[in-house]
C-alpha atoms as a PDB file:
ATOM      1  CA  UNK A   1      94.653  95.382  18.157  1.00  0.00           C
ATOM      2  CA  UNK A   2      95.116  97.926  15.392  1.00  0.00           C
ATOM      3  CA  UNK A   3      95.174  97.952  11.773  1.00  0.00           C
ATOM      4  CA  UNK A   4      97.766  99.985   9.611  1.00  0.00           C
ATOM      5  CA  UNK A   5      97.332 102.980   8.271  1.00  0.00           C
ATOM      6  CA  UNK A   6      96.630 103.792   4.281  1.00  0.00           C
ATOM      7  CA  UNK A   7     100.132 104.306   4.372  1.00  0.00           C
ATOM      8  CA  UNK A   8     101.706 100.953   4.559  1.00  0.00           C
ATOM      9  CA  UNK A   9     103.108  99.838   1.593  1.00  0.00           C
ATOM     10  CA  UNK A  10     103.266  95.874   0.891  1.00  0.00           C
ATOM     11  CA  UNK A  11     106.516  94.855  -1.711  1.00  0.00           C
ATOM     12  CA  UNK A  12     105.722  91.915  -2.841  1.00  0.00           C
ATOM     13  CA  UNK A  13     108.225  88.821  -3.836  1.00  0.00           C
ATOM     14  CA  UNK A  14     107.918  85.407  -5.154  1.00  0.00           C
ATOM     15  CA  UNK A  15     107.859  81.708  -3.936  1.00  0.00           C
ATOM     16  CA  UNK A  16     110.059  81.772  -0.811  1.00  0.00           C
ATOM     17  CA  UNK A  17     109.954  79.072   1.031  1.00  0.00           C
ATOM     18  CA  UNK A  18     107.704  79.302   4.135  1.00  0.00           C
ATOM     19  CA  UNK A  19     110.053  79.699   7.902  1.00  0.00           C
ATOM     20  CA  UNK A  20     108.139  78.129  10.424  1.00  0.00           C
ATOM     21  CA  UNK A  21     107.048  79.916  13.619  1.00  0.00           C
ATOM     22  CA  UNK A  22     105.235  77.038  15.411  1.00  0.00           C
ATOM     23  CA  UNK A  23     106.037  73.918  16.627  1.00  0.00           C
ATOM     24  CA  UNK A  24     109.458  74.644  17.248  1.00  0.00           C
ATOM     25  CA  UNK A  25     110.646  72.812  19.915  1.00  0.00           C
ATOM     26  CA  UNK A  26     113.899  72.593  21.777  1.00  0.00           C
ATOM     27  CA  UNK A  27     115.946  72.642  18.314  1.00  0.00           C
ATOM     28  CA  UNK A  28     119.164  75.194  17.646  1.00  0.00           C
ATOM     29  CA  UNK A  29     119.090  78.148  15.151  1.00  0.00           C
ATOM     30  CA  UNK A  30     123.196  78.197  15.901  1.00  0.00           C
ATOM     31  CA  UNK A  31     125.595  77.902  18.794  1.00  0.00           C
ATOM     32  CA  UNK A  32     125.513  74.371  20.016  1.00  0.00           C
ATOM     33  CA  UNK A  33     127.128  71.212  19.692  1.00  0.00           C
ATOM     34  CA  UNK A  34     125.978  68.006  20.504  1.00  0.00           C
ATOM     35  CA  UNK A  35     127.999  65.288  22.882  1.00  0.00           C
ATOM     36  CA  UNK A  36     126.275  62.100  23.241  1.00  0.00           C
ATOM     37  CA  UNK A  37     126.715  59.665  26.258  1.00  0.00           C
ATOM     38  CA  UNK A  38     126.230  56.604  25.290  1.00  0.00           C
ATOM     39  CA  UNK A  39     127.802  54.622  28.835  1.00  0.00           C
ATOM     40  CA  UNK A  40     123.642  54.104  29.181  1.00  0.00           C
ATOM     41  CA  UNK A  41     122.346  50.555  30.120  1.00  0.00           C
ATOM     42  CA  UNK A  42     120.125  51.550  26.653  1.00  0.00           C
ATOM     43  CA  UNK A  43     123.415  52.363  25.025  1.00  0.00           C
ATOM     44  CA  UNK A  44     122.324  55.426  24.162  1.00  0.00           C
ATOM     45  CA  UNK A  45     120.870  58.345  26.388  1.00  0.00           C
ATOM     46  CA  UNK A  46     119.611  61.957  25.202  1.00  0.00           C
ATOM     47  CA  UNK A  47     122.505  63.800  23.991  1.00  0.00           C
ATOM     48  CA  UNK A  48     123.819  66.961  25.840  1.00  0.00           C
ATOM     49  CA  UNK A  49     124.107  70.235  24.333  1.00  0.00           C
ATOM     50  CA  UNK A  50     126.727  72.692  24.533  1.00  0.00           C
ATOM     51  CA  UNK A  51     127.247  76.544  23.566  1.00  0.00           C
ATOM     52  CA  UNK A  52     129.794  77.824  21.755  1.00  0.00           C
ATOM     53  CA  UNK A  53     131.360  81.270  20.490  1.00  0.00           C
ATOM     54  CA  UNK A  54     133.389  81.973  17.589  1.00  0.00           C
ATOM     55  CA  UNK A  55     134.916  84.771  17.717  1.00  0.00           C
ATOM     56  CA  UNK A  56     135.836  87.300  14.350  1.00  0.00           C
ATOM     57  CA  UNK A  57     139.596  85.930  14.759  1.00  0.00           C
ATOM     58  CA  UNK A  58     137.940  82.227  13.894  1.00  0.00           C
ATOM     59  CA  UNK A  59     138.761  81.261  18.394  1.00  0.00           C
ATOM     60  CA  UNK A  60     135.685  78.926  19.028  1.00  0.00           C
ATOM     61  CA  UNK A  61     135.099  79.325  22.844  1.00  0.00           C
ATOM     62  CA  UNK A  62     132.667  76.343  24.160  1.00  0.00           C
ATOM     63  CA  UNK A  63     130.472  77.514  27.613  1.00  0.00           C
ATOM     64  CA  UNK A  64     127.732  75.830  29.184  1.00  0.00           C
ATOM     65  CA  UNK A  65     125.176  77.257  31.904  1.00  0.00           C
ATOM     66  CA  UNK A  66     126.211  76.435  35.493  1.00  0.00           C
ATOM     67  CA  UNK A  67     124.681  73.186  36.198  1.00  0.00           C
ATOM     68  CA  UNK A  68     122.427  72.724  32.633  1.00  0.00           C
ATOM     69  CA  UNK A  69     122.706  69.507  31.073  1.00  0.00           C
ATOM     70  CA  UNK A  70     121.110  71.559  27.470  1.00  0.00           C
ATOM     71  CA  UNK A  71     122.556  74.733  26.742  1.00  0.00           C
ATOM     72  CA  UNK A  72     121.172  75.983  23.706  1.00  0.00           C
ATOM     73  CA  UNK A  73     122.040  79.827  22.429  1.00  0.00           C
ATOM     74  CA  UNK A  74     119.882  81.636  19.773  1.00  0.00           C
ATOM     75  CA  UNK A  75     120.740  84.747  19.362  1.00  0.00           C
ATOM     76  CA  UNK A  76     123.903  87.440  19.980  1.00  0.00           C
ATOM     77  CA  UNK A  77     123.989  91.360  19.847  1.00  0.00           C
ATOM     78  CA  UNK A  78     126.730  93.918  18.700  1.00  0.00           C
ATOM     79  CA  UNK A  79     128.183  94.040  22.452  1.00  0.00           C
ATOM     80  CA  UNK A  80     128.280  90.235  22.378  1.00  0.00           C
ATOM     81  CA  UNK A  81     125.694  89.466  24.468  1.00  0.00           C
ATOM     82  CA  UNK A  82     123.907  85.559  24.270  1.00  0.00           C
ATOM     83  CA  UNK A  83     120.370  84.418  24.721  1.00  0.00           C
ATOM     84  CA  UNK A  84     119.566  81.329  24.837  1.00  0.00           C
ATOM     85  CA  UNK A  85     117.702  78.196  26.403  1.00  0.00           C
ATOM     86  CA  UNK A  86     118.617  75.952  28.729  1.00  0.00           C
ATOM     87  CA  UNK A  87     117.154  73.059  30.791  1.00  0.00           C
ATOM     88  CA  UNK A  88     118.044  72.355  34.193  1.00  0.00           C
ATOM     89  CA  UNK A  89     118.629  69.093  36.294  1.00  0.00           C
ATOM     90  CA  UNK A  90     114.836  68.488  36.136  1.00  0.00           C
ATOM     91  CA  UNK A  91     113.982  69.361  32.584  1.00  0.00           C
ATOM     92  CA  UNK A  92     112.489  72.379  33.845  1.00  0.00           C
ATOM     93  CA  UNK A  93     112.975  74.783  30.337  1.00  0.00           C
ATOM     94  CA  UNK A  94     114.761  78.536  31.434  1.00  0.00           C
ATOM     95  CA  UNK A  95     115.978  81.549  29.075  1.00  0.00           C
ATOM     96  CA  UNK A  96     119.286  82.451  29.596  1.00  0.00           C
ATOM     97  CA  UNK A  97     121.728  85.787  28.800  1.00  0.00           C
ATOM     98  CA  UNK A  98     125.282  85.303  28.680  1.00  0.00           C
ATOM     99  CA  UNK A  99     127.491  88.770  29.302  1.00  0.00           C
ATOM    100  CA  UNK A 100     131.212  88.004  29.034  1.00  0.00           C
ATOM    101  CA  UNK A 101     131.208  84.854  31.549  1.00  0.00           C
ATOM    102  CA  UNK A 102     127.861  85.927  33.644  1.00  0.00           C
ATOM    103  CA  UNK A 103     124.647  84.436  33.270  1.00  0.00           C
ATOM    104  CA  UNK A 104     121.532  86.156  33.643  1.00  0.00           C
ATOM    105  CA  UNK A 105     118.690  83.120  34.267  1.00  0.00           C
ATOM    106  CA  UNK A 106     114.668  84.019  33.687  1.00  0.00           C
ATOM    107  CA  UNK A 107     111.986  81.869  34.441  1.00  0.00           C
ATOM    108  CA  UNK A 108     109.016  80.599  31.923  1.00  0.00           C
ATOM    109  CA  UNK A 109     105.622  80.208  33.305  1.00  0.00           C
ATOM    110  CA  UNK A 110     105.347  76.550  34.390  1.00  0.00           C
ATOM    111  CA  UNK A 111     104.320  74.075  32.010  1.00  0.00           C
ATOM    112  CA  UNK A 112     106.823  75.455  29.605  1.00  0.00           C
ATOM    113  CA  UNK A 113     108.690  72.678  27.071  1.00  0.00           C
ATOM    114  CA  UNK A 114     109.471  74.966  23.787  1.00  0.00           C
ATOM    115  CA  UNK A 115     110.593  78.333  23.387  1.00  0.00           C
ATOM    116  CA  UNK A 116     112.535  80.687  21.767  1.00  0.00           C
ATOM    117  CA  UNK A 117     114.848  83.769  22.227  1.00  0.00           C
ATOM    118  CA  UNK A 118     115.796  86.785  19.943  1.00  0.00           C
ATOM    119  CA  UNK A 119     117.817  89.590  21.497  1.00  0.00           C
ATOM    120  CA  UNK A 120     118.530  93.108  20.586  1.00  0.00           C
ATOM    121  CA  UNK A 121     121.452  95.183  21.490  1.00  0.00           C
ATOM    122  CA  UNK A 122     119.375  97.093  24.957  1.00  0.00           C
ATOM    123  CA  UNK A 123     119.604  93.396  26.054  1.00  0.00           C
ATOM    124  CA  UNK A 124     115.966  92.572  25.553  1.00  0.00           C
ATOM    125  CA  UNK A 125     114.990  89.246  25.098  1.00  0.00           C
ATOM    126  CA  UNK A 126     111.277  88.299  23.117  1.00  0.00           C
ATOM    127  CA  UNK A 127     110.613  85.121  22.003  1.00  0.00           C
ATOM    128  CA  UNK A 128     107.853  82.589  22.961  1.00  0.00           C
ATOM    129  CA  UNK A 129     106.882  79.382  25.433  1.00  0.00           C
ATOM    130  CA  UNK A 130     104.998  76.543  24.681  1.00  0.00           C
ATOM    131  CA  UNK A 131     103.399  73.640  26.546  1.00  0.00           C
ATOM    132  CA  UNK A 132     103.701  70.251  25.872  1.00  0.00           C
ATOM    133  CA  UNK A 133     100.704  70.521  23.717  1.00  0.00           C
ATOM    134  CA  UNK A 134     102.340  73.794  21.606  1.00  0.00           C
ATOM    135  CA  UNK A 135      99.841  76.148  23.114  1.00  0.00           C
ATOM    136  CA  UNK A 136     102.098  79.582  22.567  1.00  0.00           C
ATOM    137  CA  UNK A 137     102.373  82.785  23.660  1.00  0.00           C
ATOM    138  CA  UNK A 138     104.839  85.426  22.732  1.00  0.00           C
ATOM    139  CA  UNK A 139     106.751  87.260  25.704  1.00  0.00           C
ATOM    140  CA  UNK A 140     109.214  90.225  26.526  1.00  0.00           C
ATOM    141  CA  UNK A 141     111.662  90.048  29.008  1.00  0.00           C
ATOM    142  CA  UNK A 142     113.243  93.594  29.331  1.00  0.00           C
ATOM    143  CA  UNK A 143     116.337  94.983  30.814  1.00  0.00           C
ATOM    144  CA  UNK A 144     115.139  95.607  34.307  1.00  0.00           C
ATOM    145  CA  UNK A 145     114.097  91.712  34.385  1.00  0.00           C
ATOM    146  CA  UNK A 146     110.263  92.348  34.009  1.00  0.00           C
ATOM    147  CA  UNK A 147     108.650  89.042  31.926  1.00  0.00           C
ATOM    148  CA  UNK A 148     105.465  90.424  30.292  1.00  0.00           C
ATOM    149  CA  UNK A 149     103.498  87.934  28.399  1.00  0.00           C
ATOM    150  CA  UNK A 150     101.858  89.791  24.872  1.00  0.00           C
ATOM    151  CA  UNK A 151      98.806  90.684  24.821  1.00  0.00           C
ATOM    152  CA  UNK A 152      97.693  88.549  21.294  1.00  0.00           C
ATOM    153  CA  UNK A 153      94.858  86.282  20.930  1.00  0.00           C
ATOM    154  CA  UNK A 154      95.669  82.949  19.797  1.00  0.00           C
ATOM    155  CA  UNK A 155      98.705  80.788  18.996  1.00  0.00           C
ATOM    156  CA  UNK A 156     101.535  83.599  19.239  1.00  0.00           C
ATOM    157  CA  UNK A 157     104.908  83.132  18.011  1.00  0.00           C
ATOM    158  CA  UNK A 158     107.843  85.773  17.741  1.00  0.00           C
ATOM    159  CA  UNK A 159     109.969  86.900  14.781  1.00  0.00           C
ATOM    160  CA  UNK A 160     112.280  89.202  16.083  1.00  0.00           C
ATOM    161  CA  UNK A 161     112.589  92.035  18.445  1.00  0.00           C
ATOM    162  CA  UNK A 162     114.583  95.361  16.880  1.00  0.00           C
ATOM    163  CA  UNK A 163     117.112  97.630  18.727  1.00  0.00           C
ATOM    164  CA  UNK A 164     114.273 100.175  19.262  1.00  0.00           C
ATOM    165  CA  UNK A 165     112.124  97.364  21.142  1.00  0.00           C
ATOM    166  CA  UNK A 166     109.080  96.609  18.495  1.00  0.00           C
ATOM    167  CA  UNK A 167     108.668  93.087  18.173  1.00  0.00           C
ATOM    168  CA  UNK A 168     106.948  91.306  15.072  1.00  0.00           C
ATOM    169  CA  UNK A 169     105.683  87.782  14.822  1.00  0.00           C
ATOM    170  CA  UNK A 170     101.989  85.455  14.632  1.00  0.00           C
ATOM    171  CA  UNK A 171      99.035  84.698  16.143  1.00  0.00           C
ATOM    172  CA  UNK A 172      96.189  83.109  15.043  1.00  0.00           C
ATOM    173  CA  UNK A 173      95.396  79.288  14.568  1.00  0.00           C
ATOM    174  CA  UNK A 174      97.477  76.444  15.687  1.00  0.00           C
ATOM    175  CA  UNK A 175      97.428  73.914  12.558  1.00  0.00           C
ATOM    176  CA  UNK A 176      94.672  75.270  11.083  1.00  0.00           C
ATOM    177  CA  UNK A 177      92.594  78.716  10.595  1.00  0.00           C
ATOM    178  CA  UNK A 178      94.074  82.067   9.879  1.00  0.00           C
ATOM    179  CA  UNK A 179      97.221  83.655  10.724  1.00  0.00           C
ATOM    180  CA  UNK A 180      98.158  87.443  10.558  1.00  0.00           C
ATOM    181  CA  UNK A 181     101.215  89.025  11.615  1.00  0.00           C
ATOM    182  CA  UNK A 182     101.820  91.849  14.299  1.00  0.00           C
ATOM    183  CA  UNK A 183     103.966  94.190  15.374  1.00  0.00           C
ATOM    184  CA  UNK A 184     103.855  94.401  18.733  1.00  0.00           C
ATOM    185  CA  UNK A 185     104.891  98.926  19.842  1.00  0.00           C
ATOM    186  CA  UNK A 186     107.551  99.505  22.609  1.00  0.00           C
ATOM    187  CA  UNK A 187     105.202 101.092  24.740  1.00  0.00           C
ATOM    188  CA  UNK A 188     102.934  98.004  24.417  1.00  0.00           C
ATOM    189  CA  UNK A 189     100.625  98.545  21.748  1.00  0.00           C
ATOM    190  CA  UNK A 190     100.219  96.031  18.515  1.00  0.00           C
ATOM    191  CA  UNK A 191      99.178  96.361  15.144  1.00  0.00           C
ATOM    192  CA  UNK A 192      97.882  93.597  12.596  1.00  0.00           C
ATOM    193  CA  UNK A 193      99.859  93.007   9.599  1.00  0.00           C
ATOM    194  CA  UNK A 194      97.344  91.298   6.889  1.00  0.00           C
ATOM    195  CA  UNK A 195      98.851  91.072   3.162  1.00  0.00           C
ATOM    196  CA  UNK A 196      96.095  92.126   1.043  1.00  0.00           C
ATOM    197  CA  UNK A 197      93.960  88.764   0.013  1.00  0.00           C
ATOM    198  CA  UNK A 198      94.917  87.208   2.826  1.00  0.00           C
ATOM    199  CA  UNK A 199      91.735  87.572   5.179  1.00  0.00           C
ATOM    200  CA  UNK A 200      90.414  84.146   4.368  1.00  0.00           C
ATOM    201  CA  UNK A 201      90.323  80.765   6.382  1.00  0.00           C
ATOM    202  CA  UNK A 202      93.757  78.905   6.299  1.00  0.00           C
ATOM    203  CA  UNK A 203      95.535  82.201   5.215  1.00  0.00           C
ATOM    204  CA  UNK A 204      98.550  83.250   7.019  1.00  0.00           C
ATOM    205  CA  UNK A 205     100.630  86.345   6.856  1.00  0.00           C
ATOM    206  CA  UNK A 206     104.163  86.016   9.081  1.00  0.00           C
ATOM    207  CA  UNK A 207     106.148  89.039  10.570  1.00  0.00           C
ATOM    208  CA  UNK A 208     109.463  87.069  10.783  1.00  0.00           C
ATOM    209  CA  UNK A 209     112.379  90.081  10.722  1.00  0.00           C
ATOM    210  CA  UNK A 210     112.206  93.584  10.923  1.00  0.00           C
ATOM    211  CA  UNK A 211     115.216  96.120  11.458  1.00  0.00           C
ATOM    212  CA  UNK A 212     116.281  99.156  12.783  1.00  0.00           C
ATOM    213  CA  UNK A 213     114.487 101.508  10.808  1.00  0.00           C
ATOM    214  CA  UNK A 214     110.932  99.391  11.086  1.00  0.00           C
ATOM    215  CA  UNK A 215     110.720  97.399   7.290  1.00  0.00           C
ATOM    216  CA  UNK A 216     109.677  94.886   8.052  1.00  0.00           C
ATOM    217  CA  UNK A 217     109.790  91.544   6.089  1.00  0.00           C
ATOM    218  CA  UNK A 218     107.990  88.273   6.158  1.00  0.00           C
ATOM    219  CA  UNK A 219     105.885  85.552   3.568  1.00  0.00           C
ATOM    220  CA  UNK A 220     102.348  84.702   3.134  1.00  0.00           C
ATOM    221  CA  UNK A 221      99.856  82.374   1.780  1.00  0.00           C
ATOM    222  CA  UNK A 222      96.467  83.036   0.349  1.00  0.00           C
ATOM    223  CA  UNK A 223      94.066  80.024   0.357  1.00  0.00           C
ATOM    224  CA  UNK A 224      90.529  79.938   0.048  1.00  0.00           C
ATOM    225  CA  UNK A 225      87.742  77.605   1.145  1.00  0.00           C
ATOM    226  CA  UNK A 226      87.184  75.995  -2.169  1.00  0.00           C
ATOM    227  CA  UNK A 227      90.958  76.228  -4.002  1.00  0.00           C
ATOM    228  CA  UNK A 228      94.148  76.484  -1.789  1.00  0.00           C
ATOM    229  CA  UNK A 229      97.202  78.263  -2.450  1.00  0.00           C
ATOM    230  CA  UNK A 230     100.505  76.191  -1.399  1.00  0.00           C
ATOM    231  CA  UNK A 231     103.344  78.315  -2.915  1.00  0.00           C
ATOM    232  CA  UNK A 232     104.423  80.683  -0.158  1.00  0.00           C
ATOM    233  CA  UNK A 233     105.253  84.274  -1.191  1.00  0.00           C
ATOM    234  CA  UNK A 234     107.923  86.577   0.139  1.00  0.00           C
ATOM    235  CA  UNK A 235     106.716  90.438   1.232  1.00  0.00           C
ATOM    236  CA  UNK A 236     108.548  93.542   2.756  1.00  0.00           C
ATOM    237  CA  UNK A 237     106.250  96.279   4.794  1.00  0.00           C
ATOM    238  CA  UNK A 238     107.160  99.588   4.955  1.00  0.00           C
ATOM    239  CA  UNK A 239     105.162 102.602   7.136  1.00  0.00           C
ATOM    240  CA  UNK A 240     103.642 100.505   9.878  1.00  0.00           C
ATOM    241  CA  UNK A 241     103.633 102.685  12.711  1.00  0.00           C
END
């Protein structure tokens, strides 16, 4: 793992409320709705999900992975292009892409309950899996259908992956101990994204976006061992390379 150069410049904001990376579980950014069954001797079973599309013309178009009783889409691209979750017949979690009325199904390593997926306009999917006990890693799955796990120590977590393939996010402690950001090269390389101050225990600095051009933007929070910082702050990175 790198460091960035003298180069990078940190723009610093104020107060923004923190967007958590972990311990996200099976929960929709946007895209689903939610039908409950309740013919259950209970009276009340877990509720089905369902994708939808709305379309620019305000057409909401419902779909639903062959046989999945959870369909759960996260992200679209320019082309209109879907990525998503979904759980199948055995709760077994799977990432999905949706092109036009086709589905494209990947596999997590086994063990997987929680994930996530972010989508560019190539059609690559990065996001990350999680086991029952939230033990993360980030992962790429790229247009050919190769799944590569990243190469981060730690808890990892994904922010976003841009149309040029570089993919920023977390690692570091679970609940507690330090968190840095990286941004993780297309060719497969990573750098370490530290906000100045924030090298101490309980610190965190979180890639969460970046865009075409490489800013990238994310918050932070500095704590030390004897007087803790809770007020989140906002930052935007230029020049990592």
């Amino acid at each position: 793992m790198q460091h960035p150069s003298s180069t990078v410049t940190w723009d610093q904001s104020a107060d923004l409320l923190p967007r958590s990376m972990f311990l996200e579980p099976l929960e929709p950014i946007h895209g689903r709705r939610i039908q409950r069954d309740r013919s259950s001797v209970s009276g009340r079973t877990p509720p089905a999900t369902h994708g939808f599309l709305r379309s620019a013309a305000g057409t909401i178009t419902t779909f639903d992975v062959p046989g999945a009783p959870t369909t759960q889409p996260q992200a679209i691209n320019t082309s209109g292009q879907i990525a998503g979750l979904y759980t199948d017949s055995s709760g077994v979690l799977h990432g999905f892409i949706r092109t036009g009325n086709t589905y494209t199904k990947f596999n997590f390593p086994a063990g997987s309950v929680y994930g996530s997926a972010h989508l560019n306009d190539s059609g690559q999917v990065a996001g990350y899996y999680a086991d029952v006990n939230v033990n993360s890693k980030g992962y790429l799955r790229d247009t050919n259908g190769t799944f590569t796990t990243l190469s981060l120590s730690g808890q990892v977590s994904v922010g976003d992956i841009n149309q040029g393939g570089s993919i920023v996010g977390v690692f570091g402690g679970k609940y507690h101990g330090r968190k840095d950001g990286y941004m993780r090269r297309p060719h497969g390389t990573s750098v370490t994204l530290e906000f100045p101050g924030a090298n101490t225990i309980d610190s965190s600095t979180k890639a969460l976006d970046i865009n075409q051009t490489g800013v990238i933007m994310g918050n932070y929070q500095l704590t030390t061992l004897s007087n803790g910082d809770t007020i989140w702050h906002g930052f935007v990175v230029t020049g990592v390379h």
